[in-house]
N, C-alpha and C. Protein backbone atom coordinates (compact mmCIF):
# COMPACT_ATOMS: atom_id res chain seq x y z
N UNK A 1 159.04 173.52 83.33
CA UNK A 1 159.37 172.48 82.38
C UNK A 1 159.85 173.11 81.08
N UNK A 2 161.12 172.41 80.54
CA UNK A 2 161.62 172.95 79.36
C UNK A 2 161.46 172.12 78.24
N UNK A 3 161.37 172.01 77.08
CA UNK A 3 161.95 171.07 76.07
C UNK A 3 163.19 171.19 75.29
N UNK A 4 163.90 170.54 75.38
CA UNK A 4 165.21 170.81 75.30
C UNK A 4 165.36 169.62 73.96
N UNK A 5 165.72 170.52 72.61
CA UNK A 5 166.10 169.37 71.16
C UNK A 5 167.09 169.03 71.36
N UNK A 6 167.77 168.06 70.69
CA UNK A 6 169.03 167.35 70.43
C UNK A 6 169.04 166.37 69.20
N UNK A 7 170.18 166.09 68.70
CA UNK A 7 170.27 165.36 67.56
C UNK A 7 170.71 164.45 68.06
N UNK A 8 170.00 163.08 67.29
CA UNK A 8 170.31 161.83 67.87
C UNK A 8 171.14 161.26 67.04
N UNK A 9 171.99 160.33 66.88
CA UNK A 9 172.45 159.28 65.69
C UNK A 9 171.67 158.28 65.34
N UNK A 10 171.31 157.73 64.28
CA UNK A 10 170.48 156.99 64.08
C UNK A 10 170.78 155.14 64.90
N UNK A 11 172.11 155.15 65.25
CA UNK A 11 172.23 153.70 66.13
C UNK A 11 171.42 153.83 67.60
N UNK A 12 171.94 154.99 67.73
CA UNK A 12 171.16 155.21 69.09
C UNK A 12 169.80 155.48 69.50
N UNK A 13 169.50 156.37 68.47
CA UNK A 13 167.74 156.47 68.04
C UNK A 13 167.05 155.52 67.92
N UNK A 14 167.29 154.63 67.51
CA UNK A 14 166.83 152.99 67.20
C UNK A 14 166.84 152.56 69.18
N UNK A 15 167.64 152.50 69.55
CA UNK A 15 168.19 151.57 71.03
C UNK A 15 166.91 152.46 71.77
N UNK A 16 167.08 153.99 71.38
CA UNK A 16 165.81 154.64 72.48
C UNK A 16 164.67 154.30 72.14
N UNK A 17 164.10 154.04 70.98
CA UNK A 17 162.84 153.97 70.80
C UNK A 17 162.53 152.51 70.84
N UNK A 18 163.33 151.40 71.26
CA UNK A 18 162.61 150.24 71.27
C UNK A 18 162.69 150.22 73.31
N UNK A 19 163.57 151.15 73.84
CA UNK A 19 163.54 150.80 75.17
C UNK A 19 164.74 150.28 75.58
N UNK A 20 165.67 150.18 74.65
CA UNK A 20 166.71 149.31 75.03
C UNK A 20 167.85 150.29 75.95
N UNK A 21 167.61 151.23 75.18
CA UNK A 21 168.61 152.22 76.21
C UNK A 21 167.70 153.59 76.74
N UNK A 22 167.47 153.40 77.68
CA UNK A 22 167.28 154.65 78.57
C UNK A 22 167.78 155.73 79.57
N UNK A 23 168.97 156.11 78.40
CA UNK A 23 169.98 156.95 79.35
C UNK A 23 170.33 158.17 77.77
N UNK A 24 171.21 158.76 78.35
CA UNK A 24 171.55 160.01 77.04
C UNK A 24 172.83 160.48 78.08
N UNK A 25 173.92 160.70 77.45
CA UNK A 25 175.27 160.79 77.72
C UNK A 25 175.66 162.12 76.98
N UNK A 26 175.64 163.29 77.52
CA UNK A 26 175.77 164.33 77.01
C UNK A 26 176.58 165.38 77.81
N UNK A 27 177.50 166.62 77.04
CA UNK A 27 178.11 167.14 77.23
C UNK A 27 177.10 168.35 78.30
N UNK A 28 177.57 168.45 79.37
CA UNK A 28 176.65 169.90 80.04
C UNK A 28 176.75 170.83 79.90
N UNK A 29 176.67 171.37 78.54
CA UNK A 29 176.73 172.62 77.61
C UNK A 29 175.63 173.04 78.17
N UNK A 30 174.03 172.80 78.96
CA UNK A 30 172.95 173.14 78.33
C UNK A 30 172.15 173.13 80.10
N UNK A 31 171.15 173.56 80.21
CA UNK A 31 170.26 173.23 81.92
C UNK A 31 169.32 172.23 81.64
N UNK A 32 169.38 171.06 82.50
CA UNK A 32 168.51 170.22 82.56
C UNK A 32 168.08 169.46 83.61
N UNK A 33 166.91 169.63 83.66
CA UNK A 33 166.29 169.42 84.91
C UNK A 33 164.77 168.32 85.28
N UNK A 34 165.08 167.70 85.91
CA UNK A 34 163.72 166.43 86.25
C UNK A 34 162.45 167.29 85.93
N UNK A 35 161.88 166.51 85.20
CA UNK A 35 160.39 167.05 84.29
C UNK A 35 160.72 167.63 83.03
N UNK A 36 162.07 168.11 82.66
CA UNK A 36 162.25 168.62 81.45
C UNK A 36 161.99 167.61 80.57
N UNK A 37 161.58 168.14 78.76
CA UNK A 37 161.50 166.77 77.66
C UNK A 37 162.43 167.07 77.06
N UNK A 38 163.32 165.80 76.62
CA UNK A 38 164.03 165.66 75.48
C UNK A 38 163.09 165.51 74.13
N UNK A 39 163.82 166.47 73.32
CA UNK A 39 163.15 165.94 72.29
C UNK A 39 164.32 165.57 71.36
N UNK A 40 164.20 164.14 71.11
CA UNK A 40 165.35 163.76 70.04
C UNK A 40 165.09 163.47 68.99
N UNK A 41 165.88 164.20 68.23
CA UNK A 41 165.53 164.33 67.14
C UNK A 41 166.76 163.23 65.93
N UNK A 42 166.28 162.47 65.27
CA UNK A 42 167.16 161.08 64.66
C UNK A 42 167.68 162.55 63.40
N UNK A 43 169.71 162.10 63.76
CA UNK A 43 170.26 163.07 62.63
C UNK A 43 171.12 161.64 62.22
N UNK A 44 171.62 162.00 61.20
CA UNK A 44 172.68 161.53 60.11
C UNK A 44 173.58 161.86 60.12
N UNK A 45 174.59 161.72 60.49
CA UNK A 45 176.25 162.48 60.38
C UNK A 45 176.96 162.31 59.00
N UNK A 46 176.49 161.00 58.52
CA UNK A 46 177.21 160.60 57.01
C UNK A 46 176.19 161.42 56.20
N UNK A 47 174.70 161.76 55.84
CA UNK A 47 174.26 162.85 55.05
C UNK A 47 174.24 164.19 55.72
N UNK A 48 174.58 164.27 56.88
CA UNK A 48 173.84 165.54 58.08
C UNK A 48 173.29 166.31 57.86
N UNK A 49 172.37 165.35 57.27
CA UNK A 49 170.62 165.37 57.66
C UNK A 49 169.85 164.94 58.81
N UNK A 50 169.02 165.64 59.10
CA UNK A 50 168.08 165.29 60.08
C UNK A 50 167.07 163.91 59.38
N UNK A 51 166.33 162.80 59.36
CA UNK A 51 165.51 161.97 59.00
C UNK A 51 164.17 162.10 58.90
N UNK A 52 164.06 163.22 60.26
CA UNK A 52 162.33 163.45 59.88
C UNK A 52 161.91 162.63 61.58
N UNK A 53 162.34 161.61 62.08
CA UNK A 53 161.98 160.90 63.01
C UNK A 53 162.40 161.51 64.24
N UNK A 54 161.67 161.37 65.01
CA UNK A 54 161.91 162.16 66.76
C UNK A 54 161.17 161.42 67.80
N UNK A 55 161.36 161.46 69.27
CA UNK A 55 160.97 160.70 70.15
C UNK A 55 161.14 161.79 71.59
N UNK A 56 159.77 161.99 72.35
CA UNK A 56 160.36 162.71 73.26
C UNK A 56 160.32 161.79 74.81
N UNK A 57 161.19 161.98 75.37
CA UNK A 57 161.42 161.86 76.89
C UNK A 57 161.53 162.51 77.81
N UNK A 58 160.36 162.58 79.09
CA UNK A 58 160.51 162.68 80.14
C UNK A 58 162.30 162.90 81.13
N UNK A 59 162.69 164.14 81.49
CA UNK A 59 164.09 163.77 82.02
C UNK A 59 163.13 163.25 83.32
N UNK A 60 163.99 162.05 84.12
CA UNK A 60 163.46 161.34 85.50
C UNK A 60 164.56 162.38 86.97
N UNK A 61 166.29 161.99 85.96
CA UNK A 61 167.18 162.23 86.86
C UNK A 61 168.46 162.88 85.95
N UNK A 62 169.02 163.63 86.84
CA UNK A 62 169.97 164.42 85.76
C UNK A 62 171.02 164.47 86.91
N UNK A 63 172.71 163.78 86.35
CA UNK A 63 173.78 163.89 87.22
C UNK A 63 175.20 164.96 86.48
N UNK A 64 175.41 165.53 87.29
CA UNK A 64 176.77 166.24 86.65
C UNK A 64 177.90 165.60 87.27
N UNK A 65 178.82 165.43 86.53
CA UNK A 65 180.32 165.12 86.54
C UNK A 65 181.28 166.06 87.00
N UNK A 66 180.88 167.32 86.52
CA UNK A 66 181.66 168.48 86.45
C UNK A 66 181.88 168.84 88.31
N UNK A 67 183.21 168.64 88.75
CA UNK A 67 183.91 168.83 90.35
C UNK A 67 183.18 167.65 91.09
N UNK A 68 183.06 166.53 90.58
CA UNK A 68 183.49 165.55 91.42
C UNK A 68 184.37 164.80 91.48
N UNK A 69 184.65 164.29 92.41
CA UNK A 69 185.96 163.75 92.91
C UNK A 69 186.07 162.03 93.36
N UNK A 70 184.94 160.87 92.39
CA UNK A 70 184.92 159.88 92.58
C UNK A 70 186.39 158.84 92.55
N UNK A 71 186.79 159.52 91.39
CA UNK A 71 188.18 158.12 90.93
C UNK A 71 189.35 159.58 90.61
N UNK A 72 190.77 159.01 90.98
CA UNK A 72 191.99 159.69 90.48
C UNK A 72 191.89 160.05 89.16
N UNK A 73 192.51 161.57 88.89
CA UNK A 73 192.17 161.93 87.74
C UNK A 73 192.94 160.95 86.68
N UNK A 74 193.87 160.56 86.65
CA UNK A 74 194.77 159.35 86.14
C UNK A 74 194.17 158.25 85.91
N UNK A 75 193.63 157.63 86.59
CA UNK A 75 192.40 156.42 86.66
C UNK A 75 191.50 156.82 85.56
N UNK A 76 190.59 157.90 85.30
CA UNK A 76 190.19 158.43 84.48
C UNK A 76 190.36 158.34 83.55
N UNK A 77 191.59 159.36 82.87
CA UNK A 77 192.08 159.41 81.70
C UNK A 77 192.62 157.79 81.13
N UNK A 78 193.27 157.16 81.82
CA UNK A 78 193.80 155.60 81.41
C UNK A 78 192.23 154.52 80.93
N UNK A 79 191.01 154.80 81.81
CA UNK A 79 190.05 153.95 81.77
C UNK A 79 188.82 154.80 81.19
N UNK A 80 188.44 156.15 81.06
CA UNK A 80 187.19 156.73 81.02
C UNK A 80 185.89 156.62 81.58
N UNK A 81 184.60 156.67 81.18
CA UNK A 81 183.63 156.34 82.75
C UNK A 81 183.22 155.87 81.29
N UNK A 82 182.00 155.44 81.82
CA UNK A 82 180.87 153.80 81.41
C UNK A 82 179.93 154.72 82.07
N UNK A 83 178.70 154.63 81.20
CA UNK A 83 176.98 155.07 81.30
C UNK A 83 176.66 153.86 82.12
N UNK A 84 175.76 153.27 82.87
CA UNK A 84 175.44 152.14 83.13
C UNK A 84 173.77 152.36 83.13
N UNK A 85 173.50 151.68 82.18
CA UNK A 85 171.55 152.29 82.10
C UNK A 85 170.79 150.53 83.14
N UNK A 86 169.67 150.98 83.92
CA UNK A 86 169.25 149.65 84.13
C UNK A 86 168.00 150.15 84.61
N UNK A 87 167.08 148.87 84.66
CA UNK A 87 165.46 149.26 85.04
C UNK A 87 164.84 148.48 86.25
């Protein structure tokens, strides 16, 4: 098990900590793996400052994008992909 930080935005920090969104849409710069914790940490981009506020999560499930071959790469670029979070 790892804990893995990240900076949150404060719109989104808000949506995680009431439950409303339970997903995280992130670049796979980094290894992450079921049982790892997020720890998010609420940043500011307009002061970029950090707030002081954090929330950690359990990873459940972790998908990569990177060489799959669901939709035409064209389809893609014209439309982009959609997170779809649900419980």
């Amino acid at each position: 098990m790892s804990i893995i930080e990240k900076k949150v935005w404060p719109e989104f920090f808000g949506l995680i900590l009431s439950g409303k969104k339970s997903f995280e849409l992130r670049l796979a710069d980094f290894e992450c793996n079921p049982g790892d914790v997020l720890m998010l940490r609420e940043y500011d981009p307009g002061t970029k400052k950090y707030t002081g506020r954090s929330i950690e999560k359990t990873v459940v499930y972790v998908m990569e994008t990177k060489g799959q071959r669901f939709w035409d790469e064209k389809d893609v670029k014209k439309h982009g992909f959609q997170v779809i979070g649900f419980e």
